[in-house]
Protein backbone atom coordinates (compact mmCIF):
# COMPACT_ATOMS: atom_id res chain seq x y z
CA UNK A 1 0.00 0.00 0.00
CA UNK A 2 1.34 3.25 -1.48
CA UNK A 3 0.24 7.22 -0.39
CA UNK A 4 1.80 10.54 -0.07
CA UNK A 5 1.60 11.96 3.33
CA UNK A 6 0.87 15.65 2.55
CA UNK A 7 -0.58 14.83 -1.20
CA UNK A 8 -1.88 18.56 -1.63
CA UNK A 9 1.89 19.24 -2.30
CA UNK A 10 1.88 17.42 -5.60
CA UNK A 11 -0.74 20.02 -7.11
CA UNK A 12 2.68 22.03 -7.29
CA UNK A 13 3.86 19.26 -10.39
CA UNK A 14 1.06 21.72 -12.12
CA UNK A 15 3.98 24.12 -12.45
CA UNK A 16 6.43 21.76 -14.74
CA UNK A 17 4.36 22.16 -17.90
CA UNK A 18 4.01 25.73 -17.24
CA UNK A 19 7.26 26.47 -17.04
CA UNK A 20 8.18 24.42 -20.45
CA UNK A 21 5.47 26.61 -21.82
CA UNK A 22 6.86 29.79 -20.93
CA UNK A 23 10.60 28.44 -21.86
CA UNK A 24 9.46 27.58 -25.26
CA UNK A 25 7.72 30.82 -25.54
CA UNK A 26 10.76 32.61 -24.64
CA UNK A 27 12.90 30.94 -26.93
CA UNK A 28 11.08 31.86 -29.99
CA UNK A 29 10.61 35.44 -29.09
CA UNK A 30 14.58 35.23 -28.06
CA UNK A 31 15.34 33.52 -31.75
CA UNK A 32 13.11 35.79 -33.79
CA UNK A 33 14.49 39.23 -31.55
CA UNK A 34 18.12 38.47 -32.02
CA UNK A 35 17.67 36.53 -35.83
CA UNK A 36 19.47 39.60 -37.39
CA UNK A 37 22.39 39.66 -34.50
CA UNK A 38 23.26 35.72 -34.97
CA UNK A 39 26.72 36.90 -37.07
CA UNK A 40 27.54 38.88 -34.20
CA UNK A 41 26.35 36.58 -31.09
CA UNK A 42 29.02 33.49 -33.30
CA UNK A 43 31.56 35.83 -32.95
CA UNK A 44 31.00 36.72 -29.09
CA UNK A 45 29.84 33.69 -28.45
CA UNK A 46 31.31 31.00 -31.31
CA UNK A 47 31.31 27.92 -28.18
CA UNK A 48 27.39 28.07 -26.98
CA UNK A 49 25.38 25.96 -27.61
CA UNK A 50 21.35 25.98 -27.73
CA UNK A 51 21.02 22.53 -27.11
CA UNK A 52 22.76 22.33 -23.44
CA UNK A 53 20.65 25.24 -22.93
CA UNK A 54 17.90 22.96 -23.25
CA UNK A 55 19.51 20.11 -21.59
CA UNK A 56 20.02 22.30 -18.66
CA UNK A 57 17.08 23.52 -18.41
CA UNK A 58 15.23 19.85 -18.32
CA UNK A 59 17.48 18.81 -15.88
CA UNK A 60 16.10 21.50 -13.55
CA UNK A 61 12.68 20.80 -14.02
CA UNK A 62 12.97 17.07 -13.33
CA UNK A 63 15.68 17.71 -10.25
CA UNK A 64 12.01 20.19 -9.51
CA UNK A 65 9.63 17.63 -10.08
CA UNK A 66 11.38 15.31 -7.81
CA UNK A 67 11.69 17.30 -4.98
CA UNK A 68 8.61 18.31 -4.94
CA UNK A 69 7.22 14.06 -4.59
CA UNK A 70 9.70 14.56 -1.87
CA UNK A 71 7.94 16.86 -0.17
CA UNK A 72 4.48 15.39 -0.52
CA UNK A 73 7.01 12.28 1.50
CA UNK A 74 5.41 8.97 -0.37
CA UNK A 75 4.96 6.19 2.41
CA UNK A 76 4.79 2.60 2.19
CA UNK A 77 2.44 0.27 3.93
CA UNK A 78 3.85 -1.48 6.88
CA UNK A 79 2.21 -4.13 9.11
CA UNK A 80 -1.45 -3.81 9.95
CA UNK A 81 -2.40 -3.45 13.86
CA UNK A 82 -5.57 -3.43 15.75
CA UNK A 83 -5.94 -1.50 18.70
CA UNK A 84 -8.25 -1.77 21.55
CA UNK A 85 -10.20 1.25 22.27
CA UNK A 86 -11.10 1.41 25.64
CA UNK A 87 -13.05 4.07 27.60
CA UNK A 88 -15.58 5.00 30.36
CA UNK A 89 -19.50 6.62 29.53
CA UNK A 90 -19.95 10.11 30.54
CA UNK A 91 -23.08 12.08 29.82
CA UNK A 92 -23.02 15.87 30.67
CA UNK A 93 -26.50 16.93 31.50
CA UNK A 94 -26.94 20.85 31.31
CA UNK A 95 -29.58 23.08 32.77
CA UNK A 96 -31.31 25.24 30.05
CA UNK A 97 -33.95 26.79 32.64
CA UNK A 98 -34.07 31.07 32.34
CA UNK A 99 -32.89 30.60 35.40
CA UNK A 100 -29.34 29.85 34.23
CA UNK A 101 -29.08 33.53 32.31
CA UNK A 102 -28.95 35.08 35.80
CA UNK A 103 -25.48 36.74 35.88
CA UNK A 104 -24.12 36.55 39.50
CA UNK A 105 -21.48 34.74 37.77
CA UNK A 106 -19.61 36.07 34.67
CA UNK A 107 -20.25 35.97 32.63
CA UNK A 108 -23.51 34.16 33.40
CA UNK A 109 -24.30 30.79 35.08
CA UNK A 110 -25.30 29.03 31.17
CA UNK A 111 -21.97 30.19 29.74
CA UNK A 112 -19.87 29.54 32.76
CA UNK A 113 -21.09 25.94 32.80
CA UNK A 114 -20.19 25.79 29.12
CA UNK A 115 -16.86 26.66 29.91
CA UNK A 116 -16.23 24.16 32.31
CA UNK A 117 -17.52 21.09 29.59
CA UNK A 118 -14.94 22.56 27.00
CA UNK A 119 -11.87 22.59 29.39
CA UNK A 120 -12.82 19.21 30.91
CA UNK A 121 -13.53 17.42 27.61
CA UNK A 122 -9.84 17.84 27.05
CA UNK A 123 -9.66 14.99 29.99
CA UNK A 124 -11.60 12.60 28.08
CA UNK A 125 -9.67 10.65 25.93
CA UNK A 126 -10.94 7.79 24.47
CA UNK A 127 -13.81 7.69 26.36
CA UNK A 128 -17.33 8.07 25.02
CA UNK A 129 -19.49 11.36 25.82
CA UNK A 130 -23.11 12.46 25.77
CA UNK A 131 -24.97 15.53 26.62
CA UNK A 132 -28.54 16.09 27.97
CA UNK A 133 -30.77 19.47 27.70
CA UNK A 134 -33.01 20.13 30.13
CA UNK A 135 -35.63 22.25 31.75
CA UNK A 136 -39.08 21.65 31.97
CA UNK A 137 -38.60 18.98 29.96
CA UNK A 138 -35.73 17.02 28.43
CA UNK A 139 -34.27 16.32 25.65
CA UNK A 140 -31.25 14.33 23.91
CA UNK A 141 -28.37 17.01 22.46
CA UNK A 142 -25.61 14.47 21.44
CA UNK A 143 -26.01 10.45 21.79
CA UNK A 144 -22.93 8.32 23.42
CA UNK A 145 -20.01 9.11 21.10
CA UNK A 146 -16.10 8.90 21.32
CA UNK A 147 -16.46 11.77 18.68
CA UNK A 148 -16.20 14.71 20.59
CA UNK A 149 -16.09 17.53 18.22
CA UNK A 150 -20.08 16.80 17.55
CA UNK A 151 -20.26 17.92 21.58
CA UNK A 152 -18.69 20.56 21.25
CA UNK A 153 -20.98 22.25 17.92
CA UNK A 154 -24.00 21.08 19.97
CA UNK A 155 -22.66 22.78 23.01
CA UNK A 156 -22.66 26.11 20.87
CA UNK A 157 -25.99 26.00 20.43
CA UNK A 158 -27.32 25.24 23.79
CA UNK A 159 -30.12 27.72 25.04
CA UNK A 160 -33.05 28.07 27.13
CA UNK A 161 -34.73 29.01 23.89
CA UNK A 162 -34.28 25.79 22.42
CA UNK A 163 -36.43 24.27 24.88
CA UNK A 164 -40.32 25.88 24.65
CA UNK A 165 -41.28 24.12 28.42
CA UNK A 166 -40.00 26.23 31.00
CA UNK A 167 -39.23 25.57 34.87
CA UNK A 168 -36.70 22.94 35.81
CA UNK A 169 -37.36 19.02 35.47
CA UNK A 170 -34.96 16.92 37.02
CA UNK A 171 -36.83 14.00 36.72
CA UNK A 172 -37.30 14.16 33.35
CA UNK A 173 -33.61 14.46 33.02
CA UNK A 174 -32.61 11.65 34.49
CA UNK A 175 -35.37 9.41 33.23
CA UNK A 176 -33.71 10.14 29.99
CA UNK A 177 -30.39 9.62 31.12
CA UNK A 178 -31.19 6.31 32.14
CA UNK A 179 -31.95 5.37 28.48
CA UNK A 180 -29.02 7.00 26.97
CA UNK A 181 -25.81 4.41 28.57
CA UNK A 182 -25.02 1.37 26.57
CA UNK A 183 -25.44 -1.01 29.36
CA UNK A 184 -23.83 -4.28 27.66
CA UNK A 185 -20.42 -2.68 28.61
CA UNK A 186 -19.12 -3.10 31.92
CA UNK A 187 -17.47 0.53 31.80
CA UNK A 188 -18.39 3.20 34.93
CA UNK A 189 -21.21 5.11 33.61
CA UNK A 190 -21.26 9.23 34.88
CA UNK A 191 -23.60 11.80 34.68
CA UNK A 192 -22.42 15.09 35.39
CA UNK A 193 -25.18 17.47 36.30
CA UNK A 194 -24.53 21.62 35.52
CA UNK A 195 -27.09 23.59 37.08
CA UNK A 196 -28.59 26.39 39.95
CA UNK A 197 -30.09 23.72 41.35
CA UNK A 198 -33.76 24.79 41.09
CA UNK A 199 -36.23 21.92 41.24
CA UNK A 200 -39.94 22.78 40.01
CA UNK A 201 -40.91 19.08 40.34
CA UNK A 202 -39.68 17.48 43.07
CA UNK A 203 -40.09 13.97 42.05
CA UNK A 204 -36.29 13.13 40.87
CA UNK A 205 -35.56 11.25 43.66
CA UNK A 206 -38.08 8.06 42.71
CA UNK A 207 -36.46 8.56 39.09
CA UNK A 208 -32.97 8.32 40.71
CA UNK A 209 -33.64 5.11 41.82
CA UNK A 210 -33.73 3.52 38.62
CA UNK A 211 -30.39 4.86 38.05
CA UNK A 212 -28.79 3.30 40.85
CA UNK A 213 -30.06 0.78 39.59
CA UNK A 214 -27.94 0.94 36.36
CA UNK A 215 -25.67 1.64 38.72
CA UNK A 216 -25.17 5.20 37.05
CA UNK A 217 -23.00 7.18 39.56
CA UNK A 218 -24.16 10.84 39.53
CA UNK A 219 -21.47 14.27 39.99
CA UNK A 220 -23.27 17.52 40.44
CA UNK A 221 -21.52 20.62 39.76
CA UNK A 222 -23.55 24.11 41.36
CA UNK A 223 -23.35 27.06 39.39
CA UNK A 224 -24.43 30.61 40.66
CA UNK A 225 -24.15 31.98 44.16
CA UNK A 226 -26.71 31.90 47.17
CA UNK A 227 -27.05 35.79 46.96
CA UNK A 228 -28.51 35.22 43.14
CA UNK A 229 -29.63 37.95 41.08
CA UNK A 230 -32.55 38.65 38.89
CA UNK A 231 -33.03 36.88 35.28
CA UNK A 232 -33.69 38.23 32.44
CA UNK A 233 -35.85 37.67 29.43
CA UNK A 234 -34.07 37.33 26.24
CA UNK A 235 -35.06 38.50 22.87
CA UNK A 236 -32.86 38.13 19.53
CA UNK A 237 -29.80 38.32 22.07
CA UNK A 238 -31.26 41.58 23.67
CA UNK A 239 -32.38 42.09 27.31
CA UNK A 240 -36.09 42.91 27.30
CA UNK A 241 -37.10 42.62 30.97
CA UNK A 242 -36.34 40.92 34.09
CA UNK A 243 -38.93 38.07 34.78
CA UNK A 244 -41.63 39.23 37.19
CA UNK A 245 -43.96 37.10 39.77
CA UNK A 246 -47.66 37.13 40.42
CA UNK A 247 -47.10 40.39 42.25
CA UNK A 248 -45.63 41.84 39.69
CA UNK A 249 -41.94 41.89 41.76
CA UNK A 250 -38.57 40.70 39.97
CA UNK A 251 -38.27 36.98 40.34
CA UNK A 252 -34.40 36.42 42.39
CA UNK A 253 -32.97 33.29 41.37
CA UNK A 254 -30.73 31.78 43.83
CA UNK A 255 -28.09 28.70 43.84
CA UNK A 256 -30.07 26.04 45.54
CA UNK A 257 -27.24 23.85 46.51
CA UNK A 258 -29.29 21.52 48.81
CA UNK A 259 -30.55 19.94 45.96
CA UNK A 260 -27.67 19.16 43.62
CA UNK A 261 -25.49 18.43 47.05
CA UNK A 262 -28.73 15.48 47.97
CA UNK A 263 -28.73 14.12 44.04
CA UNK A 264 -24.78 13.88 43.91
CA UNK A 265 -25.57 11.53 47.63
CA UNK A 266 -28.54 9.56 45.97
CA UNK A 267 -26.30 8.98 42.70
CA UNK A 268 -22.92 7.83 44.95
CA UNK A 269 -21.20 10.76 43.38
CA UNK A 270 -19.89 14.37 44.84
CA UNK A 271 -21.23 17.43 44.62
CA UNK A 272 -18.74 20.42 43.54
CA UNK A 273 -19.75 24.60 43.99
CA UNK A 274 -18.03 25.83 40.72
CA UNK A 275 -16.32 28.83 42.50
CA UNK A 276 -13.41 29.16 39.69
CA UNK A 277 -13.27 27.26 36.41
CA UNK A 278 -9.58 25.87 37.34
CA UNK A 279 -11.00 23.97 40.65
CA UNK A 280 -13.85 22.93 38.98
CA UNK A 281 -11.67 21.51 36.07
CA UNK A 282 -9.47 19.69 38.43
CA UNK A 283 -12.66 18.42 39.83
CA UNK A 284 -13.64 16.75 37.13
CA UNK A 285 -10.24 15.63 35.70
CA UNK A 286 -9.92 13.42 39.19
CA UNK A 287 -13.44 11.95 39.02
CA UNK A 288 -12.71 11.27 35.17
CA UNK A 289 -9.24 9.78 36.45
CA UNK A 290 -10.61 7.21 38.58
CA UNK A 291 -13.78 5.76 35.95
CA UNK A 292 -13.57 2.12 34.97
CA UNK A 293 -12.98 1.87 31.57
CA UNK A 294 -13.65 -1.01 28.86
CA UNK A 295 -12.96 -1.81 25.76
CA UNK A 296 -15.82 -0.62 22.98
CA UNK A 297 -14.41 -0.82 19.78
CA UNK A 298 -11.54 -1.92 17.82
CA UNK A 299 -9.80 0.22 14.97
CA UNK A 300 -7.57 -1.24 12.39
CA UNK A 301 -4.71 0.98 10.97
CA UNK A 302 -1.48 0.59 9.00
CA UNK A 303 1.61 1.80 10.16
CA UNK A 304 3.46 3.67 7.06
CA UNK A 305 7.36 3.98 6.45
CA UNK A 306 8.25 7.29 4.77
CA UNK A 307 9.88 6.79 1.22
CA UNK A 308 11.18 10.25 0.86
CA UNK A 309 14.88 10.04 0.72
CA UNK A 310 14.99 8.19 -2.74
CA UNK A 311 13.40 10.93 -4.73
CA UNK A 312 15.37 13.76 -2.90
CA UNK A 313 18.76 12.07 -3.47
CA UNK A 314 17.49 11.62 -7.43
CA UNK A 315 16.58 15.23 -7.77
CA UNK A 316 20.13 16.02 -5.89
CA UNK A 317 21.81 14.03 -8.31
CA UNK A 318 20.03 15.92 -11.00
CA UNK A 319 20.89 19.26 -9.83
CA UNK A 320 24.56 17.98 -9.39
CA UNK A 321 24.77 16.81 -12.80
CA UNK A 322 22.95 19.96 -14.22
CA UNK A 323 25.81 22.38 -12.53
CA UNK A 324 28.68 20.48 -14.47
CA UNK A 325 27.12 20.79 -17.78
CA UNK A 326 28.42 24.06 -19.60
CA UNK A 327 26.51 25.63 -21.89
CA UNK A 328 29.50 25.69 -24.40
CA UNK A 329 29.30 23.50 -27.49
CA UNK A 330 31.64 19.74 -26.64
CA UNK A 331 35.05 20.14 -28.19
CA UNK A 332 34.59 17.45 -30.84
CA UNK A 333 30.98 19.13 -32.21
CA UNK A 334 33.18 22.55 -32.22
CA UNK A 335 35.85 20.84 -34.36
CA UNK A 336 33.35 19.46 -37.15
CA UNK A 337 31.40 22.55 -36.86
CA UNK A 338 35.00 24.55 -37.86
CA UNK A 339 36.01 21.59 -40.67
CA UNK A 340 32.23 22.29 -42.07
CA UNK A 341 32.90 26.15 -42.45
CA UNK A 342 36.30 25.40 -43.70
CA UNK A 343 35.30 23.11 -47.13
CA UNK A 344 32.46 25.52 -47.60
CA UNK A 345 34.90 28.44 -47.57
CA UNK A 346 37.14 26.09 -49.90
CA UNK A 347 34.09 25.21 -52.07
């Protein structure tokens, strides 16, 4: 098995027949400019000769051409492994409630949690990830994958406005977590809750028992403070108005830590209060450290040798030879030329 390693380098061979072109272009311009000087250029110049020129000139281009498959380093196949991929099941479920626009973090409690899942993906290696939406209802954002980049475009797009239900469901959540792990492998299965905390149904804990049951371990991470602060209604990006009760007073949303601290016990997990993004990265990065892991999949590759030293010592060689070829006629094609000249001048 044959393939170039950076292949987009050969589109460069594109400039060989260009530069012929343009050589044979300026040759005949050169030849019909200087037609009525040829007396004068034999007698400044009685030894050159056209046809090194040429020779020359070819060399280059191939010495070229083969540097440039250099470049583009051709590989051969080697042996074919297989490697074992093993890894854990971790499922990030994220609050989407209103709630988590309130900015008593910066720069607010939806985009700090976001931050946290980008720097602690970077602690998941081969393991397989998931993310949840939730607020009054739930919904799946990214299935189990080892593919993490499709997490990450989801993640981008992750707003309360993408769910219509409002409030905060928890036990919708986790019933839905409960469907997403692939329970014939014996890897640790994680959720990892990012939330305020704020629990408008109260019925999670009878759903968290089916998880234990799945033996689903649960983290919670808190997000906000206990002061709070008020939250605002979105539109098109643009503050509108802070959300108002019954009475017509702004609505305080508060970090309701209780909750996420007594789901993290039910779910044999920990709960963390994101105070800084580094502690809650090293957080996660020592729960993700200590997961059971399993094998899930198997990918077959071939290892490739790099071939490019035998087309850059040919295109060396070439360049070599192209420097000790002068472009002045060989002796013996000089002497005929001068014993042709002589019987015509006889003749």
């Amino acid at each position: 098995m044959h393939r170039f390693e950076h292949d987009w380098i050969l589109n460069l061979l594109w400039l060989i027949p260009a530069f012929f072109v343009w050589r044979i272009y300026l040759s005949y311009w050169s030849s019909k400019q200087l037609k009525v000087f040829s007396s004068a250029l034999n007698r400044i110049a009685p030894e050159r000769s056209p046809g090194k020129s040429w020779l020359k000139f070819v060399l280059k281009m191939m010495a070229l051409s083969t540097l440039i498959i250099a470049a583009a380093n051709p590989q051969r196949g080697g042996k074919v492994e297989n490697q074992n991929i093993e890894g854990a099941q971790v499922i990030f479920a994220l609050d989407l409630s209103k709630s988590m626009l309130v900015q008593d973090v910066q720069p607010d409690r939806l985009q700090r949690a976001k931050q946290l899942i980008l720097r602690s993906i970077n602690h998941l290696q081969n393991d397989q990830v998931g993310l949840i939406g939730f607020a009054g209802k739930a919904f799946p954002m990214v299935p189990l994958t080892p593919d993490k980049s499709s997490l990450l475009m989801q993640l981008r797009f992750a707003d309360p406005e993408a769910i219509s239900e409002p409030g905060t469901n928890f036990s919708a959540m986790l019933q839905l977590a409960a469907t997403m792990f692939d329970l014939g492998l014996p890897s640790d299965r994680i959720l990892v809750v990012l939330g305020d905390g704020e629990d408008h149904d109260g019925k999670w804990r009878d759903a968290v028992k089916a998880l234990q049951e799945l033996n689903i371990r649960i983290f919670c991470i808190g997000v906000g403070t206990e002061k709070g602060g008020l939250i605002p209604l979105m539109r098109r990006g643009a503050l509108k108005e802070y959300l108002k009760d019954e009475t017509g007073s702004p609505v305080v949303s508060r970090l309701e830590s209780s909750t996420l601290q007594e789901l993290a016990d039910f779910g044999d997990g920990l709960y963390h209060y994101l105070g800084s993004l580094q502690k809650g990265e090293d957080f996660l990065k020592d729960v993700f450290a200590g997961v059971g892991r399993s094998e899930y999949d198997r990918k077959t590759y071939t290892t490739y040798q790099s071939q490019y030293q035998w087309p850059l010592a040919f295109g060396i060689f070439l360049l070599l030879i192209e420097w000790l070829i002068f472009e002045k006629r060989t002796s013996w094609i000089n002497r005929l030329q001068k014993l042709s000249e002589k019987k015509k001048l006889e003749g």
